[in-house]
N, C-alpha and C. Protein backbone atom coordinates (compact mmCIF):
# COMPACT_ATOMS: atom_id res chain seq x y z
N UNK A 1 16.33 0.84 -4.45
CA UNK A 1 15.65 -0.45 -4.53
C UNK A 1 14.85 -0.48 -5.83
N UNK A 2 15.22 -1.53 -6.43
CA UNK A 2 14.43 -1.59 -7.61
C UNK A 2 12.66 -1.62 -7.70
N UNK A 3 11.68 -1.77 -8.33
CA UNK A 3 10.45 -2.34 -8.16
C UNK A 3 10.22 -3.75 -8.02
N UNK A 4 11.14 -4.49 -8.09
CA UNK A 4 10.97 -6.19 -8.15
C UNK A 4 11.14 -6.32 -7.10
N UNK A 5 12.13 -5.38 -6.37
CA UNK A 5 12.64 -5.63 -5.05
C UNK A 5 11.57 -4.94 -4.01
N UNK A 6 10.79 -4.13 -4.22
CA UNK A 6 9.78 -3.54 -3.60
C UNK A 6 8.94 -4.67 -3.38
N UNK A 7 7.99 -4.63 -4.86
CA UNK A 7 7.54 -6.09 -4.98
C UNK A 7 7.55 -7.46 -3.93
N UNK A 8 8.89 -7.64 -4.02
CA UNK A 8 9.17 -8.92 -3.68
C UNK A 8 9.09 -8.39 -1.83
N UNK A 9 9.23 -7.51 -1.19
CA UNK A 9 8.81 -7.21 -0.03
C UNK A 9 7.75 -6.50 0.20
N UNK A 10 6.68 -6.81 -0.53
CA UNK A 10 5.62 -6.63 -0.09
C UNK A 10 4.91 -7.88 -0.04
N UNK A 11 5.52 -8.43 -0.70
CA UNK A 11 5.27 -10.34 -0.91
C UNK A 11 5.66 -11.13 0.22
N UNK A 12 7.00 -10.80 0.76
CA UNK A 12 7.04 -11.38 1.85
C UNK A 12 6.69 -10.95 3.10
N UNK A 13 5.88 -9.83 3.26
CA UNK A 13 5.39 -9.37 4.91
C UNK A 13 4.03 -10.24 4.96
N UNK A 14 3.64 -10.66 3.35
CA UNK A 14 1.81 -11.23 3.45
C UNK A 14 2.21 -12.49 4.52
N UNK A 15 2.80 -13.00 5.00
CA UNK A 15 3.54 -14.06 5.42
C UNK A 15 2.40 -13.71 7.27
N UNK A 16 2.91 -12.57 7.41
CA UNK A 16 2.35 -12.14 8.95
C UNK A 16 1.14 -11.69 8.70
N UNK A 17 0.09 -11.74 7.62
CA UNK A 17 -1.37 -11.27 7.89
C UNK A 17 -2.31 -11.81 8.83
N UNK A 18 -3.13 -11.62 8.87
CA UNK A 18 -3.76 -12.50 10.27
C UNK A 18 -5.51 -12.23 9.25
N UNK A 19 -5.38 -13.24 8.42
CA UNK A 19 -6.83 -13.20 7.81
C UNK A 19 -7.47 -14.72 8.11
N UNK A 20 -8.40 -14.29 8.92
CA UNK A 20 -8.72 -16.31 8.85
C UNK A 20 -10.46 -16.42 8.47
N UNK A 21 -10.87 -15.09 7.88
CA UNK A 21 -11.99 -15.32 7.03
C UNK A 21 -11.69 -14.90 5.91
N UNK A 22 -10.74 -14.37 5.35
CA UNK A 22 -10.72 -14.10 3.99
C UNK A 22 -9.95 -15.10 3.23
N UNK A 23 -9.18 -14.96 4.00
CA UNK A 23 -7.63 -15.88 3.74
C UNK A 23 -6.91 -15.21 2.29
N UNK A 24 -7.36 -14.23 2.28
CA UNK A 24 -6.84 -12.91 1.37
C UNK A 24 -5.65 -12.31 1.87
N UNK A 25 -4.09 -12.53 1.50
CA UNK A 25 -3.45 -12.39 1.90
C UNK A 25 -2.65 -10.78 1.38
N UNK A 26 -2.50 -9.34 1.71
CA UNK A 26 -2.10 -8.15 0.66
C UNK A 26 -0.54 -8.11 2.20
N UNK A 27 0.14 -7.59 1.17
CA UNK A 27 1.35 -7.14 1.69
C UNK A 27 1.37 -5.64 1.35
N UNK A 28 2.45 -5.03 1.50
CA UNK A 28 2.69 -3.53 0.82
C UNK A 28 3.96 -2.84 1.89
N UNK A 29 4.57 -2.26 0.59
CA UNK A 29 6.29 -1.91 1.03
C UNK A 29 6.34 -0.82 0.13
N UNK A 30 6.36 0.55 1.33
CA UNK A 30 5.88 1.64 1.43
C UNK A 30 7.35 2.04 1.15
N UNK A 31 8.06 2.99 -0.06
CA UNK A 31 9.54 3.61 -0.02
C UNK A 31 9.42 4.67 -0.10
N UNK A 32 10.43 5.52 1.06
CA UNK A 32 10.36 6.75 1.57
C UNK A 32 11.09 7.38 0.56
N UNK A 33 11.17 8.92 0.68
CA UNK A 33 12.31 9.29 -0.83
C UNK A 33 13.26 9.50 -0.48
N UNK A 34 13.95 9.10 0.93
CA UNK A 34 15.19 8.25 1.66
C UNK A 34 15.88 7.04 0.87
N UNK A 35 14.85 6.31 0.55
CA UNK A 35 15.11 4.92 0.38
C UNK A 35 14.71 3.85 1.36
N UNK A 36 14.19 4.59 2.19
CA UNK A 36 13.77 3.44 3.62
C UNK A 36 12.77 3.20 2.96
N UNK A 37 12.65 1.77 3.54
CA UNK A 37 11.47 0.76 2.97
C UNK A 37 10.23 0.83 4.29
N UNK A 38 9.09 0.54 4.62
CA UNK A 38 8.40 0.26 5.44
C UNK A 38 7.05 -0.69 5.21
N UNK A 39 7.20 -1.77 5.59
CA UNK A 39 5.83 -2.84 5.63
C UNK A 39 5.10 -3.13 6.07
N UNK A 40 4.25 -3.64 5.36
CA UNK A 40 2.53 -3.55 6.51
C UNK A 40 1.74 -5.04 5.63
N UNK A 41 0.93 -5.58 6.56
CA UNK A 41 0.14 -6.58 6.15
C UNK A 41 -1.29 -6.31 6.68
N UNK A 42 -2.18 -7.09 6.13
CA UNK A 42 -3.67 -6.95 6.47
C UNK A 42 -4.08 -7.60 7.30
N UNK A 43 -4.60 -7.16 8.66
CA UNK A 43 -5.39 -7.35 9.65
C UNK A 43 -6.43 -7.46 10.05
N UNK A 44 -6.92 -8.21 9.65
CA UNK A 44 -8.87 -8.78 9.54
C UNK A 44 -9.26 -8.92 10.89
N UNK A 45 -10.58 -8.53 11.04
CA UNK A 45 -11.49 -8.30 12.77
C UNK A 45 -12.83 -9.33 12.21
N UNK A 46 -12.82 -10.33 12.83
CA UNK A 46 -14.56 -10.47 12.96
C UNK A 46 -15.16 -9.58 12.07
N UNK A 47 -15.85 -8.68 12.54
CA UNK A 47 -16.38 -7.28 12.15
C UNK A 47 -16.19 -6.51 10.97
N UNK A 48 -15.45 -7.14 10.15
CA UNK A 48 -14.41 -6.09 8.97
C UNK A 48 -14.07 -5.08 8.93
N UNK A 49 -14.98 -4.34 9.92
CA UNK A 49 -14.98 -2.74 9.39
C UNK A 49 -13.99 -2.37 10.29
N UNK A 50 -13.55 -2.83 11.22
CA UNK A 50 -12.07 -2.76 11.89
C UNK A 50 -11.33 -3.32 11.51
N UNK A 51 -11.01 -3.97 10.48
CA UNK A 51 -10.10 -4.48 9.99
C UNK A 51 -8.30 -3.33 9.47
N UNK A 52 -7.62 -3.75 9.75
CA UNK A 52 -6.57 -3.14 8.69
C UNK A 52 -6.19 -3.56 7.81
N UNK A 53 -5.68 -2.40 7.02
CA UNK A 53 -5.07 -2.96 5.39
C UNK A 53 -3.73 -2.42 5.72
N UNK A 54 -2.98 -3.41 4.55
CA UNK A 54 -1.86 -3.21 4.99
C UNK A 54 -1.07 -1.94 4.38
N UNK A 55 -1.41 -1.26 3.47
CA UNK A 55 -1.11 0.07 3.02
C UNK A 55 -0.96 0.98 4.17
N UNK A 56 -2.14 0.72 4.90
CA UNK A 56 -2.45 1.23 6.19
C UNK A 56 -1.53 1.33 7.09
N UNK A 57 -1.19 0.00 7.37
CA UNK A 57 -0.10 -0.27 8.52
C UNK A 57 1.30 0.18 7.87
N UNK A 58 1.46 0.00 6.79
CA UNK A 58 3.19 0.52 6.04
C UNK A 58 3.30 1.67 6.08
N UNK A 59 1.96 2.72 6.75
CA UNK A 59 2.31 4.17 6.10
C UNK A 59 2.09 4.74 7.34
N UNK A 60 1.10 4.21 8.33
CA UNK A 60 1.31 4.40 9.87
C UNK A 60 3.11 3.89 10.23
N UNK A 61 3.60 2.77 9.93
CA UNK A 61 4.76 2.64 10.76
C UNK A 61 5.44 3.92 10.04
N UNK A 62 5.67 3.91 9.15
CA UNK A 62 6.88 4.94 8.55
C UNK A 62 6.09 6.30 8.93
N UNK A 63 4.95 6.81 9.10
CA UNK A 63 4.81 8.10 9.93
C UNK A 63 5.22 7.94 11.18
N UNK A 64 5.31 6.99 11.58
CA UNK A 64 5.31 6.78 13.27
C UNK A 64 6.89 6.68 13.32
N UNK A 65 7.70 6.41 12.26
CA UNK A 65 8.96 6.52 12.52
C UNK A 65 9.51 8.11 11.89
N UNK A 66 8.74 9.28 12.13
CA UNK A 66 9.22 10.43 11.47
C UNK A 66 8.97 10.45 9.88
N UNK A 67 8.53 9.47 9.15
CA UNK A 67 8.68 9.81 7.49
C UNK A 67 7.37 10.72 7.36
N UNK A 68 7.73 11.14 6.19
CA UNK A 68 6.46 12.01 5.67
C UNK A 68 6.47 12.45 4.12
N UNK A 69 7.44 11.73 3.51
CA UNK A 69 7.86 11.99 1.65
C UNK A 69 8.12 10.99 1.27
N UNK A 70 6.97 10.31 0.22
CA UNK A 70 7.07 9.21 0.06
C UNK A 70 7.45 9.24 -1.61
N UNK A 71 8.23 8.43 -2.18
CA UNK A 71 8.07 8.04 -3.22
C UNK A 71 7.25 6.87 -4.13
N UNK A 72 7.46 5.55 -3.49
CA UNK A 72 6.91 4.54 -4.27
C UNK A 72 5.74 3.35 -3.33
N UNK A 73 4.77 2.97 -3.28
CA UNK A 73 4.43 1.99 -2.73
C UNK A 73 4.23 0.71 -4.05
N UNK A 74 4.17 -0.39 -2.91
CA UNK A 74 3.96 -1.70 -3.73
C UNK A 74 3.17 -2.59 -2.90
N UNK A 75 2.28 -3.16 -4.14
CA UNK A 75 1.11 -4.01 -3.36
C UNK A 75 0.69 -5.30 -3.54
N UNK A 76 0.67 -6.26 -3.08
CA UNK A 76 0.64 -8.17 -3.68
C UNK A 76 -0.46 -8.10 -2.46
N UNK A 77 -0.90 -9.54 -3.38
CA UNK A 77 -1.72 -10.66 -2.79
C UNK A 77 -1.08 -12.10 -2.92
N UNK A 78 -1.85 -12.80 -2.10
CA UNK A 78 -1.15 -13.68 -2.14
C UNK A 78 -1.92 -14.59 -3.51
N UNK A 79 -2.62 -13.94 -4.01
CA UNK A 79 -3.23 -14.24 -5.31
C UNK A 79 -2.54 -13.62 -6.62
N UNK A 80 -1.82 -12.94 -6.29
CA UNK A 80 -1.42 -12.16 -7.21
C UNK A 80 -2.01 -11.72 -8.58
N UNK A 81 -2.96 -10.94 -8.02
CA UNK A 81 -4.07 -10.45 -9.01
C UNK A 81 -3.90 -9.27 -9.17
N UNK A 82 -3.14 -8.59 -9.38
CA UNK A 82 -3.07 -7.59 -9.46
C UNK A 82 -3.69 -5.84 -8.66
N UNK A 83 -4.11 -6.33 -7.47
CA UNK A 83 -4.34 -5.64 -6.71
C UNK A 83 -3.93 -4.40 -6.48
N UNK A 84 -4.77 -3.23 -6.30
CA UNK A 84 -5.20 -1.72 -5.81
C UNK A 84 -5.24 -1.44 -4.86
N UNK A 85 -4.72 -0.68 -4.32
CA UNK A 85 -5.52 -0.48 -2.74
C UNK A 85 -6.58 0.17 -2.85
N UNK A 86 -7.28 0.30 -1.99
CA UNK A 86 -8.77 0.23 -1.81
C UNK A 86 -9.13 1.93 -2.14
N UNK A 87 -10.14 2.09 -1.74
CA UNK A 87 -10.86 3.67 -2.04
C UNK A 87 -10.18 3.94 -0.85
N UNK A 88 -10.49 3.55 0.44
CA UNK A 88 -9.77 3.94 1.51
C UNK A 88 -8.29 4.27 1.94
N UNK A 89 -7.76 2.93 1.62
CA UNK A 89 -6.31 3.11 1.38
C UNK A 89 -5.87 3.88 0.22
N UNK A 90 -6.41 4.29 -0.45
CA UNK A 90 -6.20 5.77 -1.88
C UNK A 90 -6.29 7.11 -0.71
N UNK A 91 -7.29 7.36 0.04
CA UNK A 91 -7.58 8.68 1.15
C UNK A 91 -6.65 8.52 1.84
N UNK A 92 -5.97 7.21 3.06
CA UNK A 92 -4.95 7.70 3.67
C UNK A 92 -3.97 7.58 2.80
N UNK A 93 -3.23 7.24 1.87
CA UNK A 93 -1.94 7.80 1.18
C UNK A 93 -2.09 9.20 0.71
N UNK A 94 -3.41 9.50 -0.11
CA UNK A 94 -3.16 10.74 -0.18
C UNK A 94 -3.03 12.17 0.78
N UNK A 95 -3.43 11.23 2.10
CA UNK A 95 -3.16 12.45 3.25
C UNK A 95 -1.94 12.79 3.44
N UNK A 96 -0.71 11.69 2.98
CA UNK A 96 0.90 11.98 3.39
C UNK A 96 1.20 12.17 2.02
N UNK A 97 1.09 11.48 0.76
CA UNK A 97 1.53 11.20 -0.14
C UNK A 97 0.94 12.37 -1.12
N UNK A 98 1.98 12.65 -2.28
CA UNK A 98 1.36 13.86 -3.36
C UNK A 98 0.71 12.56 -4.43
N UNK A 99 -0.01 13.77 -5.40
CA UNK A 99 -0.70 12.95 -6.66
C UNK A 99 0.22 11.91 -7.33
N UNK A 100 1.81 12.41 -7.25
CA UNK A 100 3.05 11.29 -8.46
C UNK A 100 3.44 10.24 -7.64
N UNK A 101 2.95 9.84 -6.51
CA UNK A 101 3.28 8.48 -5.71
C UNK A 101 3.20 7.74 -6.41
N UNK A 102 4.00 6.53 -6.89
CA UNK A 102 3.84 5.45 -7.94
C UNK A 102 3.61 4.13 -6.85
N UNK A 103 2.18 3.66 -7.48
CA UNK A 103 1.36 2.73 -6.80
C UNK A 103 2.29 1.31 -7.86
N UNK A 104 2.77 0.38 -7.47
CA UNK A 104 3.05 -0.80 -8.23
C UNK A 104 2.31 -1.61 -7.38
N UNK A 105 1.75 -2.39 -8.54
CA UNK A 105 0.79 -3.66 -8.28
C UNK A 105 1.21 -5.23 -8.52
N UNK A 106 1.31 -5.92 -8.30
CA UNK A 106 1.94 -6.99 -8.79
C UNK A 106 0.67 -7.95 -9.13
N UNK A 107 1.32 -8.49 -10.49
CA UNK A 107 0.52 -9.00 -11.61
C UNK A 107 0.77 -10.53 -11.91
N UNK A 108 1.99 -10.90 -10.80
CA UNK A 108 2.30 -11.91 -10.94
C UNK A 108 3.70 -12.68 -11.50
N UNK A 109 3.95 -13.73 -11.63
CA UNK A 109 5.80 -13.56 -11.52
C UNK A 109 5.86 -13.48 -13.05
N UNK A 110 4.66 -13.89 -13.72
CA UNK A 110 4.66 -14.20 -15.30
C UNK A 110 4.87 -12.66 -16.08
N UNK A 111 3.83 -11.85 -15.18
CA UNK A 111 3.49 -10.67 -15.57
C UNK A 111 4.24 -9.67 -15.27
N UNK A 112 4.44 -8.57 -16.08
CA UNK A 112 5.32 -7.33 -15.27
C UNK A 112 4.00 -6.52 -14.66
N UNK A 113 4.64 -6.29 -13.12
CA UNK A 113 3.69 -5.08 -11.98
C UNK A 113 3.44 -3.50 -13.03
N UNK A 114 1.81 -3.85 -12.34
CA UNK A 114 1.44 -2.85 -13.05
C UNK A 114 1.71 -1.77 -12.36
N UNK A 115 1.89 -0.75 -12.90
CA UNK A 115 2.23 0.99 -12.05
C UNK A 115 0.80 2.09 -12.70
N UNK A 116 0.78 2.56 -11.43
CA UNK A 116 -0.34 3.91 -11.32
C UNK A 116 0.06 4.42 -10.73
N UNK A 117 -0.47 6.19 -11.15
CA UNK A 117 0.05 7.21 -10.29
C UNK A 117 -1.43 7.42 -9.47
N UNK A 118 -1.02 7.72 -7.74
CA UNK A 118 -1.78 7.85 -6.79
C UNK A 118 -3.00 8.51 -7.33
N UNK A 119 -2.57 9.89 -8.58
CA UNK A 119 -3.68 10.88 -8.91
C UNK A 119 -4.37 10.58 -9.67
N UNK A 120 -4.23 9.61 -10.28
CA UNK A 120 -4.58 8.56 -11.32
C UNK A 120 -5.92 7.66 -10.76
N UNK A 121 -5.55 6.81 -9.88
CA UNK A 121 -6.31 6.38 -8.88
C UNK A 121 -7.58 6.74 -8.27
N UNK A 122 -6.89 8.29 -7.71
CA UNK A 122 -7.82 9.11 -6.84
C UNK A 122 -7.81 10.42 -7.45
N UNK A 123 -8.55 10.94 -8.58
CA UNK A 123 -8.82 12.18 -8.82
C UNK A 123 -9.75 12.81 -7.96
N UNK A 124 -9.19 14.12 -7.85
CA UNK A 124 -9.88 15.13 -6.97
C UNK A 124 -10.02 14.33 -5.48
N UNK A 125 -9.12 14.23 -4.76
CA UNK A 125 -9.14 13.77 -3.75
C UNK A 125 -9.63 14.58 -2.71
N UNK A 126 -10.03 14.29 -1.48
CA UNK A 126 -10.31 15.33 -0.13
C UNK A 126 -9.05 15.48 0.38
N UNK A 127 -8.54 17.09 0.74
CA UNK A 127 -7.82 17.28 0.80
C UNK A 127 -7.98 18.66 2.22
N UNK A 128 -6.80 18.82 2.85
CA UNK A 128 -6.40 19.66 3.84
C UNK A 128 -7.36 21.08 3.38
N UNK A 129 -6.83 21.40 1.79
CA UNK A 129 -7.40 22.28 1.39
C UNK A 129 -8.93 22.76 1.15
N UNK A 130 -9.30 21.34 0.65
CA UNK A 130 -10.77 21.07 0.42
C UNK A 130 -11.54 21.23 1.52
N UNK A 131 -10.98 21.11 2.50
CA UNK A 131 -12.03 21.17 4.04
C UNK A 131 -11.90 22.73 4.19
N UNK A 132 -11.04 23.82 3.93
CA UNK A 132 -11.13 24.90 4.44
C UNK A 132 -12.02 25.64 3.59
């Protein structure tokens, strides 16, 4: 799958977010180093702090379907601002994901998606190791 094509399905899961105070719409289409794709959208609570992101949900389903080697994620808004996932969503990818995970961001249809590497992102992350 190309990155446009990543892209472009992480664009279309924002479709099922359920934000009705943000109205901040993020998609994200999580690729295994299979080639399986897995998607997730953002899930807003009253409360925020229960909220899900959808990095979140793309990387729970594909653990929950056996994955665990990821190669590429991709991330839109429905603003297409070029969006990051969060400090948070940086900690759970890096719990499954190594430092060369290539984060693509989408910048918009004008713009080419920007790419970061996970370690890039999140230097010196907390790690399995770090706790022992």
């Amino acid at each position: 799958m190309s990155a446009a094509e990543l892209v472009a399905a992480a664009r279309e899961i924002q479709s099922q977010s359920h934000v009705p105070y943000s109205e901040y719409r993020v998609g994200a289409a999580l690729e295994t180093a299979d080639g399986e794709v897995f998607v997730g959208c953002n899930l807003e609570n009253a409360n925020y702090s229960n909220s899900l992101h959808a990095e979140e949900v793309a990387i729970a389903e594909a653990v929950k379907n056996g994955h665990r080697d990821f190669s590429r994620i991709a991330v839109s808004s429905n603003r297409r601002d070029g969006v990051t996932p969060c400090g948070m969503c940086r900690q759970t990818l890096a719990e499954f994901c190594d430092d060369d995970l290539v984060v693509i961001c989408d910048e918009g249809d004008d713009e080419p998606a920007s790419e970061y590497a996970l370690g890039d992102l999140l230097p010196n992350t907390i790690t399995e190791e770090t706790l022992e």
